[in-house]
N, C-alpha and C. Protein backbone atom coordinates (compact mmCIF):
# COMPACT_ATOMS: atom_id res chain seq x y z
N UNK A 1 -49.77 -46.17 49.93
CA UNK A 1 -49.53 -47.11 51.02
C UNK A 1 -49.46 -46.30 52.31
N UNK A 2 -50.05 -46.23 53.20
CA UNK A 2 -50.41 -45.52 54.21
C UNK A 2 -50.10 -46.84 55.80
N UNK A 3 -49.08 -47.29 55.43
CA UNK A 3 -48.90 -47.72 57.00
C UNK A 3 -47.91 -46.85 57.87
N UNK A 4 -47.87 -47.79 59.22
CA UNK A 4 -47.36 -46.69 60.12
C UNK A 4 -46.13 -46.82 59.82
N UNK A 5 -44.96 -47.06 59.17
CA UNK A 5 -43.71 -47.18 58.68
C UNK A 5 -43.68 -45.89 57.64
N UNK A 6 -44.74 -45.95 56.75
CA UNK A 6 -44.74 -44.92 55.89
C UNK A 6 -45.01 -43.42 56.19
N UNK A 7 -45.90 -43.24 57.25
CA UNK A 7 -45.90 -42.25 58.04
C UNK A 7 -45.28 -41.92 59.27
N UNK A 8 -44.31 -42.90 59.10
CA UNK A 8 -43.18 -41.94 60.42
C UNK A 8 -42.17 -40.66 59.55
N UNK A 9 -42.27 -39.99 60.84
CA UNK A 9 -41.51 -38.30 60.71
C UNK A 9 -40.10 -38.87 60.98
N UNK A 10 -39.25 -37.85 59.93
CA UNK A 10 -37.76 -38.11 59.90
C UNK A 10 -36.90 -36.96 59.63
N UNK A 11 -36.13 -36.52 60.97
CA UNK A 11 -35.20 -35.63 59.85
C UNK A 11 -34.77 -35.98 58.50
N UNK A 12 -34.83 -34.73 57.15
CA UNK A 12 -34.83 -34.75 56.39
C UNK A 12 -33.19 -34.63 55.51
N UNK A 13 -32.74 -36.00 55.19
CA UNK A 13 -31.31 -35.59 54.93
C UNK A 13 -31.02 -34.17 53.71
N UNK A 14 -30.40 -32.66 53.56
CA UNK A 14 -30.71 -32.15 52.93
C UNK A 14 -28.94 -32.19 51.96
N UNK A 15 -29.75 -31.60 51.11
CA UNK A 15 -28.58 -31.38 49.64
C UNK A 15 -27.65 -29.98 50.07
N UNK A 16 -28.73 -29.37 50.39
CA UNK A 16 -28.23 -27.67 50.85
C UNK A 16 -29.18 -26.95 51.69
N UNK A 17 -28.50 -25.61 52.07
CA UNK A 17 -29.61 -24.66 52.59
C UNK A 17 -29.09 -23.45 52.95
N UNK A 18 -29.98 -22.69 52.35
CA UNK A 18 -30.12 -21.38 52.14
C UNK A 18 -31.32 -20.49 53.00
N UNK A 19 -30.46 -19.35 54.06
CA UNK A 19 -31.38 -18.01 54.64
C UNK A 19 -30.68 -17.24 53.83
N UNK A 20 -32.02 -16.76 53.07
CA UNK A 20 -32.48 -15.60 52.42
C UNK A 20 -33.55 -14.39 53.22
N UNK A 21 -33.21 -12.96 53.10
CA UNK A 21 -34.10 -12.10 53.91
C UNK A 21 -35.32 -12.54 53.90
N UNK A 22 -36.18 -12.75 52.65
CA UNK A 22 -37.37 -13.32 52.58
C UNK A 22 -37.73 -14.70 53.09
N UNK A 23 -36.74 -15.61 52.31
CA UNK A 23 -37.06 -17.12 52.28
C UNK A 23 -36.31 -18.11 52.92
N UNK A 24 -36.35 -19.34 53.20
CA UNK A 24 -35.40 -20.39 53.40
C UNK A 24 -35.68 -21.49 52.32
N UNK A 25 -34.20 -21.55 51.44
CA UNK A 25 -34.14 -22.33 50.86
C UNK A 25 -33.90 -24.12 50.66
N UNK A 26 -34.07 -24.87 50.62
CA UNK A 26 -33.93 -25.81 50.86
C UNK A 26 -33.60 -26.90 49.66
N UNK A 27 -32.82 -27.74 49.36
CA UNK A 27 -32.58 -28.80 48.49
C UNK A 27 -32.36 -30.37 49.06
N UNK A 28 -33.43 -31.02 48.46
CA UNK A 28 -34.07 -32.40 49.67
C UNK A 28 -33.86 -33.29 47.58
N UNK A 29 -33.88 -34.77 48.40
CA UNK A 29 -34.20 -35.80 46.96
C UNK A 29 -35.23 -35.51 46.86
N UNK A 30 -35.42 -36.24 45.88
CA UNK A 30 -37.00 -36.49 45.45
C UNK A 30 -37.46 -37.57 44.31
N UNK A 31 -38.45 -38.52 44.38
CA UNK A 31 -38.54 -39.33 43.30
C UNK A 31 -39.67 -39.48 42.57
N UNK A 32 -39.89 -37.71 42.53
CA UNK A 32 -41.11 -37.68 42.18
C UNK A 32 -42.41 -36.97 42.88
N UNK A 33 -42.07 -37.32 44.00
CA UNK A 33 -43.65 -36.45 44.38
C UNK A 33 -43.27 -35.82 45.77
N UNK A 34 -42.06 -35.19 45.33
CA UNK A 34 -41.57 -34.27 47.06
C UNK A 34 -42.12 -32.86 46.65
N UNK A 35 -43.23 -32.15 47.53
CA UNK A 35 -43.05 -30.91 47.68
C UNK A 35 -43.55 -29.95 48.96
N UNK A 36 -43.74 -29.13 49.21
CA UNK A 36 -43.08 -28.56 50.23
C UNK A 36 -44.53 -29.23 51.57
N UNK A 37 -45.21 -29.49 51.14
CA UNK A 37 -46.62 -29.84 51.69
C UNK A 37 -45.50 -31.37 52.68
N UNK A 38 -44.57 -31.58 51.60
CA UNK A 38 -44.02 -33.05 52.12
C UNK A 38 -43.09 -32.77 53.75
N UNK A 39 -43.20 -31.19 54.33
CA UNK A 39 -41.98 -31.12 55.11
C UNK A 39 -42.66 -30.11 56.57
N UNK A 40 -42.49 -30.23 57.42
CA UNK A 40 -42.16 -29.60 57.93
C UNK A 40 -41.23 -28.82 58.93
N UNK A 41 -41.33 -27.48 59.40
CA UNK A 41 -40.16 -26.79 59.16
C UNK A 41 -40.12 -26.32 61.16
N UNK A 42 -39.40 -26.80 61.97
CA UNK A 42 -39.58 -26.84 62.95
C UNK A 42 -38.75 -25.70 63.72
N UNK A 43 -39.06 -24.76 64.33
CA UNK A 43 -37.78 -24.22 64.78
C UNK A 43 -37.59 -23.95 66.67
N UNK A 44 -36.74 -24.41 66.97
CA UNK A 44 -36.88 -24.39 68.69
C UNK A 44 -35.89 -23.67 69.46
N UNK A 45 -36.35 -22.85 70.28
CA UNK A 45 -35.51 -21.66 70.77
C UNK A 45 -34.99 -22.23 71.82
N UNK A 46 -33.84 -21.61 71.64
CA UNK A 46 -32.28 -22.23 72.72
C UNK A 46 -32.51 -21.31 74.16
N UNK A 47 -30.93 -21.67 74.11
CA UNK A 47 -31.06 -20.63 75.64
C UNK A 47 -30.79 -19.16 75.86
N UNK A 48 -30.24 -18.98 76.51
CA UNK A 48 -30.79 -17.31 77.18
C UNK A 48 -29.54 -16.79 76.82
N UNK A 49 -29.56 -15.49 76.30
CA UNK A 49 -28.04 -14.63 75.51
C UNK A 49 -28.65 -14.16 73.61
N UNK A 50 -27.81 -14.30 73.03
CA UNK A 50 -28.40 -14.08 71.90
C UNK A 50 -29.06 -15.11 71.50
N UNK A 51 -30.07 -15.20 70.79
CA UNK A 51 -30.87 -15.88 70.19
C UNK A 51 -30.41 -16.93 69.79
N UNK A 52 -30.51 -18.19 69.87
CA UNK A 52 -29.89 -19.60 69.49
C UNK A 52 -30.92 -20.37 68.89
N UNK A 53 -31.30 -20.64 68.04
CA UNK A 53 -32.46 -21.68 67.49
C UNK A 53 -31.65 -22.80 67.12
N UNK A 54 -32.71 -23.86 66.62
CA UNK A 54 -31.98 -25.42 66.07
C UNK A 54 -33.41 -25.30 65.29
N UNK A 55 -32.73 -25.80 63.87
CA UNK A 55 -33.51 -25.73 62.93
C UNK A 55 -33.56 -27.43 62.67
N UNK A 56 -35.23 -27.84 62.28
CA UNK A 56 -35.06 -29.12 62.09
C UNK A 56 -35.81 -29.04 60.68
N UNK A 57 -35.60 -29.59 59.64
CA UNK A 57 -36.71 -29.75 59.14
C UNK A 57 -36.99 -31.57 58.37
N UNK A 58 -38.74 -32.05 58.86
CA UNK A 58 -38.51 -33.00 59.03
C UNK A 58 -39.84 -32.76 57.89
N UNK A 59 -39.45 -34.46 56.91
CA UNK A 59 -40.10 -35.12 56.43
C UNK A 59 -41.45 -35.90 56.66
N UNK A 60 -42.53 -35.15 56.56
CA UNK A 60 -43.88 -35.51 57.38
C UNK A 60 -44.77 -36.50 56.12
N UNK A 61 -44.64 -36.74 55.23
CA UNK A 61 -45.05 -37.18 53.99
C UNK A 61 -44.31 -37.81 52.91
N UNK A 62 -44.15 -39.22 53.36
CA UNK A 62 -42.99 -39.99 52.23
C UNK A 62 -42.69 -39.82 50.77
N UNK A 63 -42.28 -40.09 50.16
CA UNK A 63 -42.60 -39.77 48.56
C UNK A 63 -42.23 -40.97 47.95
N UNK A 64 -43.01 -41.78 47.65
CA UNK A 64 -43.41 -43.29 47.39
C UNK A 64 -43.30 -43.05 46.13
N UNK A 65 -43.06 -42.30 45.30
CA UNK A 65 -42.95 -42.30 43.60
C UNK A 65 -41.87 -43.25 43.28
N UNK A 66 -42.26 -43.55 41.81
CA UNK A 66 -40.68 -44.05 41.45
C UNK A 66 -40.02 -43.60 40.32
N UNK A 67 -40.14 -42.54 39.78
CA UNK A 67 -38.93 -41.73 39.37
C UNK A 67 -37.38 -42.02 39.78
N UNK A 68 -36.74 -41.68 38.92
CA UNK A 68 -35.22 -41.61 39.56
C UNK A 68 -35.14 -40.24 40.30
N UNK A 69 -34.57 -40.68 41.78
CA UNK A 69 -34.19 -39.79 42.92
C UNK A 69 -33.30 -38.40 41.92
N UNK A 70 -33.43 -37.60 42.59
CA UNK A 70 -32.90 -36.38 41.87
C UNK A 70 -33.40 -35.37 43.50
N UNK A 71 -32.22 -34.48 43.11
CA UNK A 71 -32.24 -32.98 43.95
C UNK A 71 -33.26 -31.87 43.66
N UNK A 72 -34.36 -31.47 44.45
CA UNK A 72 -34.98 -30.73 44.29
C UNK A 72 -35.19 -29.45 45.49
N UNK A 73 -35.36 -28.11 44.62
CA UNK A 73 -35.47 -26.89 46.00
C UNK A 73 -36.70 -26.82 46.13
N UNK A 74 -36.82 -26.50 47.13
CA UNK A 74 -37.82 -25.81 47.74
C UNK A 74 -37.60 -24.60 48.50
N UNK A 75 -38.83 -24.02 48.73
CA UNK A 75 -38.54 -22.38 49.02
C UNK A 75 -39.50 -21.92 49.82
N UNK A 76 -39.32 -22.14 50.91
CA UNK A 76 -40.41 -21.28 52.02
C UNK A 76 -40.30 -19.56 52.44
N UNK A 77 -41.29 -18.96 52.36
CA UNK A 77 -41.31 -17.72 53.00
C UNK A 77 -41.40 -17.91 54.50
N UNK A 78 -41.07 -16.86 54.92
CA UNK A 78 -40.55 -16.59 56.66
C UNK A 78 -42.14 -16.65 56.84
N UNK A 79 -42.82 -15.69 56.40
CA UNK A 79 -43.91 -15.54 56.25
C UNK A 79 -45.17 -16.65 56.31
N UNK A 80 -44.94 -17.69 55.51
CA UNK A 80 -46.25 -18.67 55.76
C UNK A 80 -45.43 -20.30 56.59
N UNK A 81 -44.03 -19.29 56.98
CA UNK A 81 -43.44 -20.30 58.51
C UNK A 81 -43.80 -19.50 59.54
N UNK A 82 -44.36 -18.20 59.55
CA UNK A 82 -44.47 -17.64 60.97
C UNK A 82 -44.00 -17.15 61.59
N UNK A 83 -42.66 -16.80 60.96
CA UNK A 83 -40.69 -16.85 61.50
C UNK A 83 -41.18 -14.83 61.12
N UNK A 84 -40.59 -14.59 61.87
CA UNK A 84 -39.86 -12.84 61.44
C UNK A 84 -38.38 -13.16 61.39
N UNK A 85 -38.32 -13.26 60.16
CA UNK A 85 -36.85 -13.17 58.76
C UNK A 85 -35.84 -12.46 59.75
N UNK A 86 -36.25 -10.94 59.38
CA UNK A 86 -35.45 -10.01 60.43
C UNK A 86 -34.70 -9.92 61.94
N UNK A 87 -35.40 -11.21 62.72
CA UNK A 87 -35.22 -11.52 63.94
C UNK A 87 -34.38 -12.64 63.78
N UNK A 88 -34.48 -13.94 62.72
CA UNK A 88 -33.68 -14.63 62.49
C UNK A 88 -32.50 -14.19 61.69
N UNK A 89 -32.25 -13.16 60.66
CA UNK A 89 -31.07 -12.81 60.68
C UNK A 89 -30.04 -12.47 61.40
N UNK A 90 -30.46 -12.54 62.74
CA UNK A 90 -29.48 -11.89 63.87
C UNK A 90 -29.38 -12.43 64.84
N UNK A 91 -29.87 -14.27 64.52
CA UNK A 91 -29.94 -15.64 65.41
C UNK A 91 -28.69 -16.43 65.10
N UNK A 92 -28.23 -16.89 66.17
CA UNK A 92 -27.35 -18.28 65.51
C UNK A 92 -28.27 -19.04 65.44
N UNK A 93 -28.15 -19.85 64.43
CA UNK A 93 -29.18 -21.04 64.16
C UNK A 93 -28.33 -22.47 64.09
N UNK A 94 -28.46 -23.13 64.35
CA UNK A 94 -27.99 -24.85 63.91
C UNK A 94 -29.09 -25.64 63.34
N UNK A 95 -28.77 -26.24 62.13
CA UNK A 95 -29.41 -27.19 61.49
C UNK A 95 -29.17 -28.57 61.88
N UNK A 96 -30.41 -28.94 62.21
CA UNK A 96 -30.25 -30.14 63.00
C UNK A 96 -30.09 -31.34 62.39
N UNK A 97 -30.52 -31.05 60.74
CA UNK A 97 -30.35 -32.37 59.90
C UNK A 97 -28.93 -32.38 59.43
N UNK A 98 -29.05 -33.89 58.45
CA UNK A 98 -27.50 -34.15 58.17
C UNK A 98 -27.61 -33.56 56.81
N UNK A 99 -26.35 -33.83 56.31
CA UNK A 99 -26.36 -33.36 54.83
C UNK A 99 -25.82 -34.19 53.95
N UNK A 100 -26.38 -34.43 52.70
CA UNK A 100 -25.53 -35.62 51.87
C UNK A 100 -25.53 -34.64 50.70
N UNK A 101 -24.47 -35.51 49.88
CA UNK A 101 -23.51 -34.96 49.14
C UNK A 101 -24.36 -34.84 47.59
N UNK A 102 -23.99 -33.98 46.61
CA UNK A 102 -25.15 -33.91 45.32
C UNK A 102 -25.20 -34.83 44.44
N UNK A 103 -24.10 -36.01 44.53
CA UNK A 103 -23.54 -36.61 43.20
C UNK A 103 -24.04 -37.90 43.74
């Protein structure tokens, strides 16, 4: 189903999240057909002093399955985000999405 309701972008409510040197981890629902193709990973630089980012990561691809909803990770490298890991270890970052609870 491809209408414009179905393709609106949404921050992505997450389960958890994890910076790792390599990766950013992530735990989003899913009912079936969430994977990482389903997200993207936005990052926008603050103001002037140490490094401040706001991390968004938003839901670009609905997941219309019908499985029962369940918690799933995902795992991006810094690397095919573009990000130098090393430079964000030494960022404050804020996550811009909300977070809901596992149960």
């Amino acid at each position: 189903m491809d209408t414009p309701i179905a393709r609106k972008e949404r921050l992505e409510p997450l389960h958890g999240i994890r910076f790792e040197r390599k990766n950013l981890i992530v735990w989003v629902t899913s009912s079936g057909c969430t994977n990482k193709d389903s997200f993207q990973i936005r990052l926008v630089k603050g103001g002037a002093g140490k490094m401040a980012l706001s991390l968004e990561i938003v839901r670009i691809k609905p997941d219309l399955c019908k499985a029962v909803n369940h918690v799933v990770e995902l795992s991006f490298s810094w690397e095919e985000l573009s990000l130098d890991g090393e430079e964000l270890m030494s960022a404050t970052i804020k996550v811009a999405n909300t977070f809901d609870s596992l149960g």
